[in-house]
C-alpha atoms as a PDB file:
ATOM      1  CA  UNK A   1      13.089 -13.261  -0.211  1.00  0.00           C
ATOM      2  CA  UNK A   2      11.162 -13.384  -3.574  1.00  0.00           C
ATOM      3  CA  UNK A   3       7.604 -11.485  -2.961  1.00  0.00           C
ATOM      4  CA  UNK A   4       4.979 -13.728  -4.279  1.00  0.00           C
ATOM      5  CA  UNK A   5       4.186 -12.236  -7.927  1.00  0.00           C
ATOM      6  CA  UNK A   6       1.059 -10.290  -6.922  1.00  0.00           C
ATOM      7  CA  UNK A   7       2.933  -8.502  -3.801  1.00  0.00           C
ATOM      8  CA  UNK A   8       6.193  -8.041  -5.974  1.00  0.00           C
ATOM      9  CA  UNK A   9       3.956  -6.579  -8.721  1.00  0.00           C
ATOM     10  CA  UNK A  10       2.134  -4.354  -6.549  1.00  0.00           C
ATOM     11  CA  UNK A  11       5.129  -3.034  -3.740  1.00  0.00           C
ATOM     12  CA  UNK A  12       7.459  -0.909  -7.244  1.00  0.00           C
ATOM     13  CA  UNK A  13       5.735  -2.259 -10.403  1.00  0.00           C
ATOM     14  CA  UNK A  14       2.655   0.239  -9.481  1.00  0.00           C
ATOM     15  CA  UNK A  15       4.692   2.936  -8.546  1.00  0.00           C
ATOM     16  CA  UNK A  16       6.812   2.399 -11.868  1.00  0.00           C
ATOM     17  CA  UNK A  17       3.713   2.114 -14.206  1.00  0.00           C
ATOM     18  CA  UNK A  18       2.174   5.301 -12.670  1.00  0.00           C
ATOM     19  CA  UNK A  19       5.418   7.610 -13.614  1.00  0.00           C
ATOM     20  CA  UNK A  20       6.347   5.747 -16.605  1.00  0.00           C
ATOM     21  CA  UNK A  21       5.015   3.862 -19.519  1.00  0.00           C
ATOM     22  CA  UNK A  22       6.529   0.179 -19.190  1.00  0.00           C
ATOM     23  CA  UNK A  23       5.611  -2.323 -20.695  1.00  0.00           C
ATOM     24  CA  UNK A  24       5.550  -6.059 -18.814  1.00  0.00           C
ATOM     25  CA  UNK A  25       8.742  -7.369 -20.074  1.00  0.00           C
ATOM     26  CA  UNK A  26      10.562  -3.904 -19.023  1.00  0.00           C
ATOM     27  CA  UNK A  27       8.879  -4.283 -15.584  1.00  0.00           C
ATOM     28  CA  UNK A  28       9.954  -7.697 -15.663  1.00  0.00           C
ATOM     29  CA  UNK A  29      13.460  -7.387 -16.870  1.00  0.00           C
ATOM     30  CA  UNK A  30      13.678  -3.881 -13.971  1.00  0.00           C
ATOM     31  CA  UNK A  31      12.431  -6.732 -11.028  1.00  0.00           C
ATOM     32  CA  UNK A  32      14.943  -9.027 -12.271  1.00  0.00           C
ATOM     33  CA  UNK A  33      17.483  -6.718 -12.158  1.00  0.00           C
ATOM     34  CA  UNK A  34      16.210  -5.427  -8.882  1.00  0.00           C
ATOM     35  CA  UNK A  35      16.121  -8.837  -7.331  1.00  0.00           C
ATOM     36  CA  UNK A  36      20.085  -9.837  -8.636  1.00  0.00           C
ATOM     37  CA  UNK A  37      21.273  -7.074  -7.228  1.00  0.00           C
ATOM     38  CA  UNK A  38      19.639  -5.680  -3.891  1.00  0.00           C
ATOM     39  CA  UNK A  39      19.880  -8.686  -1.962  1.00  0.00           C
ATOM     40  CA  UNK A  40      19.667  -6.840   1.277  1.00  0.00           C
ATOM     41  CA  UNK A  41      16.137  -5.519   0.569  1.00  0.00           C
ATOM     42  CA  UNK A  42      14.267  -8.388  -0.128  1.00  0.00           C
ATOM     43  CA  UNK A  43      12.551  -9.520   3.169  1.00  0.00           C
ATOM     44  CA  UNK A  44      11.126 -13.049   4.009  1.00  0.00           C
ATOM     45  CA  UNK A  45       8.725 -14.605   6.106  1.00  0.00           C
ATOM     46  CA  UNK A  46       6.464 -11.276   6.198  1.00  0.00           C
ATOM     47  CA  UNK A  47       3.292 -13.594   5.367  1.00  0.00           C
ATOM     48  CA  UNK A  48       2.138 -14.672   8.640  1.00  0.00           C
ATOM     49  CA  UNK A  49       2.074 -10.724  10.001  1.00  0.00           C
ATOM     50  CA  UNK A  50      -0.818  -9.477   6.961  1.00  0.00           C
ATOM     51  CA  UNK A  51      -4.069 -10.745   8.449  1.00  0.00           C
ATOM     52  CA  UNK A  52      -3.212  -8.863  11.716  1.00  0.00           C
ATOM     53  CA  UNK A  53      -2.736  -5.618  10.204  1.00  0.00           C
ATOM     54  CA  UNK A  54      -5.331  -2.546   9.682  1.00  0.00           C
ATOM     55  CA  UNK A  55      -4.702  -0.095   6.780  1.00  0.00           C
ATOM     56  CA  UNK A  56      -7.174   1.926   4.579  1.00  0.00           C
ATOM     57  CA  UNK A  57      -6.471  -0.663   2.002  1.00  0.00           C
ATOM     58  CA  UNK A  58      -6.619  -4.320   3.151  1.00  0.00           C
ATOM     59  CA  UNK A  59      -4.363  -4.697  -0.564  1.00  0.00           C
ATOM     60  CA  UNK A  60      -1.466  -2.537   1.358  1.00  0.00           C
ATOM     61  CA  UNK A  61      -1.115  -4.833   4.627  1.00  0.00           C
ATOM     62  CA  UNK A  62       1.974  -6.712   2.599  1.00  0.00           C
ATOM     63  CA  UNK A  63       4.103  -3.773   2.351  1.00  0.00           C
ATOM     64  CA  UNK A  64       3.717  -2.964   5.993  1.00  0.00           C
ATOM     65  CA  UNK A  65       4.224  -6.521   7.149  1.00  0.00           C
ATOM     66  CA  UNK A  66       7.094  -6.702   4.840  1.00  0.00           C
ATOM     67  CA  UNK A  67       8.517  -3.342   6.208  1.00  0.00           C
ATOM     68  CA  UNK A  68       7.908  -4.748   9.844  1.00  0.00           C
ATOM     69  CA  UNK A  69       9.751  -7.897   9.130  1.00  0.00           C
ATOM     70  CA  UNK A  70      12.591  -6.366   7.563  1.00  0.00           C
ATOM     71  CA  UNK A  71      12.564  -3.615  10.396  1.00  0.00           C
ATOM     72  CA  UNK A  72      12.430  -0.569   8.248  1.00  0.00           C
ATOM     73  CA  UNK A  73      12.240   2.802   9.563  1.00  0.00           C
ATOM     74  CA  UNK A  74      10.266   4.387   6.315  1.00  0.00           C
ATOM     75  CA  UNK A  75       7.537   3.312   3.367  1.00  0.00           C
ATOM     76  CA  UNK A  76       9.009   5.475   0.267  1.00  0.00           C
ATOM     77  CA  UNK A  77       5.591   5.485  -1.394  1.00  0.00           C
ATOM     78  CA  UNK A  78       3.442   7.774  -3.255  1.00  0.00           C
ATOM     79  CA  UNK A  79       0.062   6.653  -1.904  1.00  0.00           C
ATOM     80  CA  UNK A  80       1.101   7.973   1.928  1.00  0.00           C
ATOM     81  CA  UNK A  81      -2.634   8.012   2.705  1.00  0.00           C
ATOM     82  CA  UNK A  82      -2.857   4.700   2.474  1.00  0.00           C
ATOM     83  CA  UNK A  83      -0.532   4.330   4.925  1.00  0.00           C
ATOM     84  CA  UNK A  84      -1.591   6.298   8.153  1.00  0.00           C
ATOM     85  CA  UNK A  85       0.512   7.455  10.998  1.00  0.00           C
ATOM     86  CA  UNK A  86      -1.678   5.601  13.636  1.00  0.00           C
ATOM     87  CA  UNK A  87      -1.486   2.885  11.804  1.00  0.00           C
ATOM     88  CA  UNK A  88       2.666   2.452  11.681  1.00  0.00           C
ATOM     89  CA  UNK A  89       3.289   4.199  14.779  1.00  0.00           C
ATOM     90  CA  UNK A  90       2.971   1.274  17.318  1.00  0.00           C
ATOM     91  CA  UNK A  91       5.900  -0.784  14.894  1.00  0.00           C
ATOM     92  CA  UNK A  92       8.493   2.537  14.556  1.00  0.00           C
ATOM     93  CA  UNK A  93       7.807   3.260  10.805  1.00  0.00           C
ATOM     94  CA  UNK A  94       6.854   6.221   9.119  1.00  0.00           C
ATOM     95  CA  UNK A  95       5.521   6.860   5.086  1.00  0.00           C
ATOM     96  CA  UNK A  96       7.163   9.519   3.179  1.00  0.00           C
ATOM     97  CA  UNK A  97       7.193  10.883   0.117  1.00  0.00           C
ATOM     98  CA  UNK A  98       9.627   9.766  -2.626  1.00  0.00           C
ATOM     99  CA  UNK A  99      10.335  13.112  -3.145  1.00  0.00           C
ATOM    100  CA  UNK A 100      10.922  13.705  -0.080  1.00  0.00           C
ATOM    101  CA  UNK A 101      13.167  10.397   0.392  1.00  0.00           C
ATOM    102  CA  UNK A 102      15.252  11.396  -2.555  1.00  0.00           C
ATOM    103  CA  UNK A 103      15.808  14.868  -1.157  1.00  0.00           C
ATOM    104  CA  UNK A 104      17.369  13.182   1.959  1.00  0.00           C
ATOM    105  CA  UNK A 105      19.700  10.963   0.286  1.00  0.00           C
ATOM    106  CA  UNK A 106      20.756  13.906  -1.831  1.00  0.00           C
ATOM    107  CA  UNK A 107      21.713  15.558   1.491  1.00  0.00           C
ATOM    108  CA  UNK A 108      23.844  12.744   3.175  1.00  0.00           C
ATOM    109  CA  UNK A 109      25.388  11.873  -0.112  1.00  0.00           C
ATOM    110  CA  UNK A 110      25.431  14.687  -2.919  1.00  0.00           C
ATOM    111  CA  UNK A 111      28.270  12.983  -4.554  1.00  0.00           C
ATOM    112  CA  UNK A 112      27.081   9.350  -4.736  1.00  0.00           C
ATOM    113  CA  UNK A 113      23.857  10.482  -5.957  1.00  0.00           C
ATOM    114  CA  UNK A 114      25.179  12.791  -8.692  1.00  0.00           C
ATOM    115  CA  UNK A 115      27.724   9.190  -9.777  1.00  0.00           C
ATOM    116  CA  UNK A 116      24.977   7.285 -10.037  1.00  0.00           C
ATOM    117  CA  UNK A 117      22.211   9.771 -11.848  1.00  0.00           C
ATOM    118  CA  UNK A 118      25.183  10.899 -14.433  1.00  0.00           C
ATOM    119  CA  UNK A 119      25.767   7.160 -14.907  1.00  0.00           C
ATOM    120  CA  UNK A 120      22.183   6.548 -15.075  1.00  0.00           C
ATOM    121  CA  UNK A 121      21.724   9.264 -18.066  1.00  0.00           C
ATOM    122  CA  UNK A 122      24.505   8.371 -20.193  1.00  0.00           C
ATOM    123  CA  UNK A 123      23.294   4.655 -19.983  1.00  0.00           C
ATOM    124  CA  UNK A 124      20.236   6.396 -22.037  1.00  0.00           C
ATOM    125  CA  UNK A 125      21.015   5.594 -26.030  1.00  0.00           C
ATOM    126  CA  UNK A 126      17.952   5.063 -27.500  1.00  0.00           C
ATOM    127  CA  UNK A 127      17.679   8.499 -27.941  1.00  0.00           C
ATOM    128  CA  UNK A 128      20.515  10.168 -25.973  1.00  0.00           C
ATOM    129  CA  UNK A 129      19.344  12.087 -23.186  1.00  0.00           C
ATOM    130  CA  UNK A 130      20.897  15.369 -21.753  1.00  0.00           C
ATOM    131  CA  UNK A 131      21.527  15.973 -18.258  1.00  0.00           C
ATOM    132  CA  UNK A 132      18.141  19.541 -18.558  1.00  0.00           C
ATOM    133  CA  UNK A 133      16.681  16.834 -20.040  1.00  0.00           C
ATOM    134  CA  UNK A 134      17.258  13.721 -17.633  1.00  0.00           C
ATOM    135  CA  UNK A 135      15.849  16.783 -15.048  1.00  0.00           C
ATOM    136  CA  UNK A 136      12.997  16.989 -16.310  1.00  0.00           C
ATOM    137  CA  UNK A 137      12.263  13.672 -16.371  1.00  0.00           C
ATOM    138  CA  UNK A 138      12.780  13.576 -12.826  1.00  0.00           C
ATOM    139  CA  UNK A 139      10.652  16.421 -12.272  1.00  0.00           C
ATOM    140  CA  UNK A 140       7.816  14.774 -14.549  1.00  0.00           C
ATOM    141  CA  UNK A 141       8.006  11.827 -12.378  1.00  0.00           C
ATOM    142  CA  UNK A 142       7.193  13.180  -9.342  1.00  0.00           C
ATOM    143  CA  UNK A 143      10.278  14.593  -7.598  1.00  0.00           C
ATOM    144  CA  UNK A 144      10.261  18.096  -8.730  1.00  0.00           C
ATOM    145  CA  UNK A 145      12.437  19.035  -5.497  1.00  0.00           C
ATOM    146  CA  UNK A 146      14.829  16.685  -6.297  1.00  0.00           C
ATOM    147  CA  UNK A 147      15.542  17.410  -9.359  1.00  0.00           C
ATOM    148  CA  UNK A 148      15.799  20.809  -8.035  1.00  0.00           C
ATOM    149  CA  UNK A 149      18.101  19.905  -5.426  1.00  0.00           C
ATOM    150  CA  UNK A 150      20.125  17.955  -8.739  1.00  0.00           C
ATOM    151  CA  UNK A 151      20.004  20.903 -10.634  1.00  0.00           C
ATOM    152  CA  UNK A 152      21.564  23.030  -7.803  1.00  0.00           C
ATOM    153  CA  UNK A 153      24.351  20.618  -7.707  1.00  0.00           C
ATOM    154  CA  UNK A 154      24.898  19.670 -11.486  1.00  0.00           C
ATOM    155  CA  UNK A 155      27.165  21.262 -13.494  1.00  0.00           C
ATOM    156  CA  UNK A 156      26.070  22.390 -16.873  1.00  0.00           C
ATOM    157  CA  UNK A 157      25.531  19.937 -19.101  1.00  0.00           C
END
């Protein structure tokens, strides 16, 4: 599914804009990219399920319909107040921490992670960015125990 612009712009581009400074075009070129190539996590036909739902935010309702729809187990989001326990106990979901998150995939799959973080720093040119470096970043972020987990597994740069 394609998230109408407002929903797509709010569910990562919010997340991505409080970490980072992008501008539009890099969000826009990062949902494109996200869109080509995670089919499997764009869900459809969430629409109908918003007015029913209650959340601190009336704004929010779309990610939970869209995580009910597309039966997801978790919310990966920073704003986990937002989305109360009462609230996504009765459909089987729970909001965590993308720290947190992270952490976990680190622990089923050290070695995919650690591919695909070394690949994602030495994509970085424009400067070149070192692996303490690419840490820190990750720390800066918001996901000071995973980069601490990273760290733990790394090997010096």
């Amino acid at each position: 599914m394609r998230l109408p612009s407002r929903a797509r712009s709010w569910t990562w581009a919010t997340e991505f804009r409080r970490v980072a400074d992008f501008t539009a075009a890099q969000l826009g070129r990062t949902r494109d990219l996200m869109n080509a190539h995670v089919r499997d996590a764009l869900v459809e036909n969430y629409e109908p399920l918003i007015p029913a739902l209650t959340l601190p935010d009336a704004d929010d309702r779309h990610v939970l319909a869209a995580a009910i729809r597309g039966r997801a187990d978790v919310i990966v989001t920073f704003n986990r107040s937002d989305f109360p326990k009462a609230a996504l106990d009765p459909y089987g979901i729970a909001a965590q921490h993308p720290d947190a998150f992270v952490q976990h995939v680190i622990d089923l799959a050290p070695g995919i992670v650690l591919g695909a973080v070394e690949r994602l720093r030495s994509s970085l040119r424009n400067p070149p960015v070192d692996k303490p470096q690419h840490l820190d970043t990750i720390e800066r972020q918001g996901l000071p125990g995973s980069a601490a987990k990273l760290r733990g597994l790394m090997l010096p740069a």
